[in-house]
C-alpha atoms as a PDB file:
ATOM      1  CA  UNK A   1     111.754  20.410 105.370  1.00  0.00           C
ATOM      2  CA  UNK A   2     111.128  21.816 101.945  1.00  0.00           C
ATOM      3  CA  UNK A   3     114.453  19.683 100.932  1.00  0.00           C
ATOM      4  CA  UNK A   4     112.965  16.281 102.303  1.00  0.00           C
ATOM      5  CA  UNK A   5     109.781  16.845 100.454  1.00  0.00           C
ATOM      6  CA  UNK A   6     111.419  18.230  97.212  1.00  0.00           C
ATOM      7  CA  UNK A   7     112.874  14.529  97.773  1.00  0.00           C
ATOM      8  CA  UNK A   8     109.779  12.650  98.598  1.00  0.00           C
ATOM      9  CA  UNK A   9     108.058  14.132  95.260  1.00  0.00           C
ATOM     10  CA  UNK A  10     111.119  13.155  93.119  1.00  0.00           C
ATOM     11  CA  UNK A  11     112.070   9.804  94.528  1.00  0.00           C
ATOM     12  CA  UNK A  12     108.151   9.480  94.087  1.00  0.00           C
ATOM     13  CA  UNK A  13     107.909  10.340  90.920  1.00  0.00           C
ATOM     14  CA  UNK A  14     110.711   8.226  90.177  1.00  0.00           C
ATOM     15  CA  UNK A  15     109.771   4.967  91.222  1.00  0.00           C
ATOM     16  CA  UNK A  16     106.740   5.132  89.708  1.00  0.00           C
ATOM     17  CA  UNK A  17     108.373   5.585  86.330  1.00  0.00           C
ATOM     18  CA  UNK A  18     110.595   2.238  87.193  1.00  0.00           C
ATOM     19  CA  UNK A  19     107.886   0.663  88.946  1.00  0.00           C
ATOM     20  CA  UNK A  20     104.896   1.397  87.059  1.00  0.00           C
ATOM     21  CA  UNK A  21     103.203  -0.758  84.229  1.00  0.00           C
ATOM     22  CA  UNK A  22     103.864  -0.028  80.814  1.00  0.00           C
ATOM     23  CA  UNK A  23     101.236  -0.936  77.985  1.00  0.00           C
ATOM     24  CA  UNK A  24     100.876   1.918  76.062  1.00  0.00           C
ATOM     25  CA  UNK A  25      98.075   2.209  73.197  1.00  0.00           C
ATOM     26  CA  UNK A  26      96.452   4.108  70.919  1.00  0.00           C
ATOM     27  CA  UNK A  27      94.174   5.467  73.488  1.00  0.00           C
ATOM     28  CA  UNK A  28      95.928   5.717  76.063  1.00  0.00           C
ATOM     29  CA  UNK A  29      98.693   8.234  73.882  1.00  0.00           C
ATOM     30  CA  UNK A  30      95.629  10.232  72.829  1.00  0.00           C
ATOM     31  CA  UNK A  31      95.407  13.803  73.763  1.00  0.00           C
ATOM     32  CA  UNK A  32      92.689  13.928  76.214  1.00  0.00           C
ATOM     33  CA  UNK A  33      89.390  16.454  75.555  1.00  0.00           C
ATOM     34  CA  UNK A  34      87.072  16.399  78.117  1.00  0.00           C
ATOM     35  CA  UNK A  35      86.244  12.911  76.894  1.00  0.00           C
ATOM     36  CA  UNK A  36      85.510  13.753  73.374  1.00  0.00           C
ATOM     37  CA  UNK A  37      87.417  12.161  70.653  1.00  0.00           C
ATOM     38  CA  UNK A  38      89.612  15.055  69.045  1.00  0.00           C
ATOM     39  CA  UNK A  39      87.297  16.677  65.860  1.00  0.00           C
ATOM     40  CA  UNK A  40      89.370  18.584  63.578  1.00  0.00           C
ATOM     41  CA  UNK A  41      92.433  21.034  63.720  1.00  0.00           C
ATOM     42  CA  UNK A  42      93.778  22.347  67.388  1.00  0.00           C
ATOM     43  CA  UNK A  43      94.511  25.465  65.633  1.00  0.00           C
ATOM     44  CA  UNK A  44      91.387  26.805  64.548  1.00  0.00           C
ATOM     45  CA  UNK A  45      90.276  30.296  64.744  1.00  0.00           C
ATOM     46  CA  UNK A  46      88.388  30.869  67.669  1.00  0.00           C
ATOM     47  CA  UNK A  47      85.390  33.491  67.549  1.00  0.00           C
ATOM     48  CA  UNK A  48      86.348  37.111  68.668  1.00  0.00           C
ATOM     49  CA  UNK A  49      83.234  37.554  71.506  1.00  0.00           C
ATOM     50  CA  UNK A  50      85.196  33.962  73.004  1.00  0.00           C
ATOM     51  CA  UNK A  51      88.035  36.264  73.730  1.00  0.00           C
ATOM     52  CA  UNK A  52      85.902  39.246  74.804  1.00  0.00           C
ATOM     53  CA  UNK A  53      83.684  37.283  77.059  1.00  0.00           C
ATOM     54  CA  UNK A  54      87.006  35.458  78.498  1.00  0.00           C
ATOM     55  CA  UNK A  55      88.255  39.565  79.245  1.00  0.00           C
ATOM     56  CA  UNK A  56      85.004  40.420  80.798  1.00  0.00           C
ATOM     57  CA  UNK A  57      84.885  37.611  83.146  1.00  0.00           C
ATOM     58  CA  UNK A  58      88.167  38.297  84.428  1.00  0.00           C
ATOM     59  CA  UNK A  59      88.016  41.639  84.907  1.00  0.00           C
ATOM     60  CA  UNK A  60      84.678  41.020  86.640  1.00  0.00           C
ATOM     61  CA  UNK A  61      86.266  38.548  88.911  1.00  0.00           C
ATOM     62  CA  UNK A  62      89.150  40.169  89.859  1.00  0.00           C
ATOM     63  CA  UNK A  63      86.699  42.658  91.976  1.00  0.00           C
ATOM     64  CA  UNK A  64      86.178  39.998  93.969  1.00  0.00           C
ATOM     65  CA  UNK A  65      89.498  40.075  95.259  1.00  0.00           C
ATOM     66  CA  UNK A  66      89.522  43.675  96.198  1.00  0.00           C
ATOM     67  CA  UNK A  67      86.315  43.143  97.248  1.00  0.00           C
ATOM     68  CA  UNK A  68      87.115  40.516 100.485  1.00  0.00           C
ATOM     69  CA  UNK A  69      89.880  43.005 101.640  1.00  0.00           C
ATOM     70  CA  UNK A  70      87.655  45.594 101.824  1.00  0.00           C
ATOM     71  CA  UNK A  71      85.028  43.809 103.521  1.00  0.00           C
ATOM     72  CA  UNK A  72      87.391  42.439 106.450  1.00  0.00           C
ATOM     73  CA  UNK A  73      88.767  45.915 107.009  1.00  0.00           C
ATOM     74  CA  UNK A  74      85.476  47.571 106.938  1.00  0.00           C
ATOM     75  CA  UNK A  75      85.364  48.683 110.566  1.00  0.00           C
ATOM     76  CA  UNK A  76      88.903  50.316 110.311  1.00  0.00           C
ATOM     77  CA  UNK A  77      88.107  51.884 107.248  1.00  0.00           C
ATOM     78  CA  UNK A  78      85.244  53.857 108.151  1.00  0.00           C
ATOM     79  CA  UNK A  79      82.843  56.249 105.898  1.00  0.00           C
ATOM     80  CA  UNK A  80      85.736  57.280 103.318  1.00  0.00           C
ATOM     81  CA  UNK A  81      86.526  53.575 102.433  1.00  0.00           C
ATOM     82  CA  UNK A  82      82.362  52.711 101.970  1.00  0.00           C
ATOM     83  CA  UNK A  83      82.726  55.620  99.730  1.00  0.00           C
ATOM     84  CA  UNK A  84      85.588  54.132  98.226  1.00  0.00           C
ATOM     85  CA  UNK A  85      84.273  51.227  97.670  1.00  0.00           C
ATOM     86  CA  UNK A  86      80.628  52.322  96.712  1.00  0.00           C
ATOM     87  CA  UNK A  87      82.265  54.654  93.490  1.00  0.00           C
ATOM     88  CA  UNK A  88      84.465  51.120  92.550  1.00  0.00           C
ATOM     89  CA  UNK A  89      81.583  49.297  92.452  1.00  0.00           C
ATOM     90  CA  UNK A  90      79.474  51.952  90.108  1.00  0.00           C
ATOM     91  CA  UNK A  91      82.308  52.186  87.903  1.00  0.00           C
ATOM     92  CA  UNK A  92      82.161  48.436  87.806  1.00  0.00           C
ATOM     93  CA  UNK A  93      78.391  48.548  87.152  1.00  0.00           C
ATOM     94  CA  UNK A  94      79.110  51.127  84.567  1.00  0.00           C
ATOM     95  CA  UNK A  95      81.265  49.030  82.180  1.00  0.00           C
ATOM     96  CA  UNK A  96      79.270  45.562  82.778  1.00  0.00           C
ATOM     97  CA  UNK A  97      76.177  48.466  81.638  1.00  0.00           C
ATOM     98  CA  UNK A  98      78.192  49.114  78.198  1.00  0.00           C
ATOM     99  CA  UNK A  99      79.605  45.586  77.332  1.00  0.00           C
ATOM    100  CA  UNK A 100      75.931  44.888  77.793  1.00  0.00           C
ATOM    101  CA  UNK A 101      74.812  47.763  75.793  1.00  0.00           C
ATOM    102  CA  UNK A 102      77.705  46.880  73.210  1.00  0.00           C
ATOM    103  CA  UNK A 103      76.571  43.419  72.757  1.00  0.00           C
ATOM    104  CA  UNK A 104      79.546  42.045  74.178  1.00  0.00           C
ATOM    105  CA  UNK A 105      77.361  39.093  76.020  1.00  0.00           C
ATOM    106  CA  UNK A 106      74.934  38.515  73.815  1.00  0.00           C
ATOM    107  CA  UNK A 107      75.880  35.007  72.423  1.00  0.00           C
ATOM    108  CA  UNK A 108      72.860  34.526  70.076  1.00  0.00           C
ATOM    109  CA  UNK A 109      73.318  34.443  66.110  1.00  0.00           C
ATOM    110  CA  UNK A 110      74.082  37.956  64.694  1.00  0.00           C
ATOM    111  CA  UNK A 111      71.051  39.043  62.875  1.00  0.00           C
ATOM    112  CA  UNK A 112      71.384  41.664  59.083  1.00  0.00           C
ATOM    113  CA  UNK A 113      71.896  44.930  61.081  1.00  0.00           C
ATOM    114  CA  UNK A 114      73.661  44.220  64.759  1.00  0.00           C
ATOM    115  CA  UNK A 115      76.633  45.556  65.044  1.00  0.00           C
ATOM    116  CA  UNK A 116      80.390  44.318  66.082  1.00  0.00           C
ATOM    117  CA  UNK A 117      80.994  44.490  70.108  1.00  0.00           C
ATOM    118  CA  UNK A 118      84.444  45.826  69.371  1.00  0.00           C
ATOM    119  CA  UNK A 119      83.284  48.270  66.283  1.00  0.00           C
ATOM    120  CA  UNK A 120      82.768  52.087  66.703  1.00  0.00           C
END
């Protein structure tokens, strides 16, 4: 089975190639950017809290997929996995507490004084 449609996707892709129109322009051989005609260089810098905020939402999603586990073994686990789960869920409130604390999410315009979310 996974032969015939390893063959149906290539003999597929294929004939569309032979098949298919081709009137190629400009446009159409344009990178695409969410609609947006391309502005500037694709290798600018990128800010620093883009990468940080990027971290913090992944590590903050991943729970969710320890999370479901837990929740569908919940009756086999018993008392010592709530407990388990309770202390993985305060250390998880305990670093989203000091990104927040660290400015981390705060996407507003640094003012004279504030300090760097990755400094100290």
């Amino acid at each position: 089975m996974i032969v015939l449609g390893a063959g149906f996707a290539l003999a597929s892709i294929l004939l569309s190639g032979f098949l298919g129109p081709r009137r190629p322009t400009p446009e159409k051989e344009a990178p695409y950017e969410c609609g947006m005609p391309p502005v500037g260089d694709a290798r600018e810098r990128q800010s620093v809290k883009f990468y940080l905020v990027a971290m913090i939402f992944l590590l903050f999603d991943i729970e969710v997929a320890f999370l479901y586990p837990w929740a569908m073994a919940l009756r086999e686990l018993g008392w010592p996995g709530f407990v388990q789960v309770v202390l993985f869920m305060a250390l998880l409130l305990a670093g989203y507490v000091y990104v927040w604390r660290k400015g981390a999410l705060d996407w507003g315009n640094e003012t004279g004084d504030r300090r760097s979310p990755i400094g100290d």
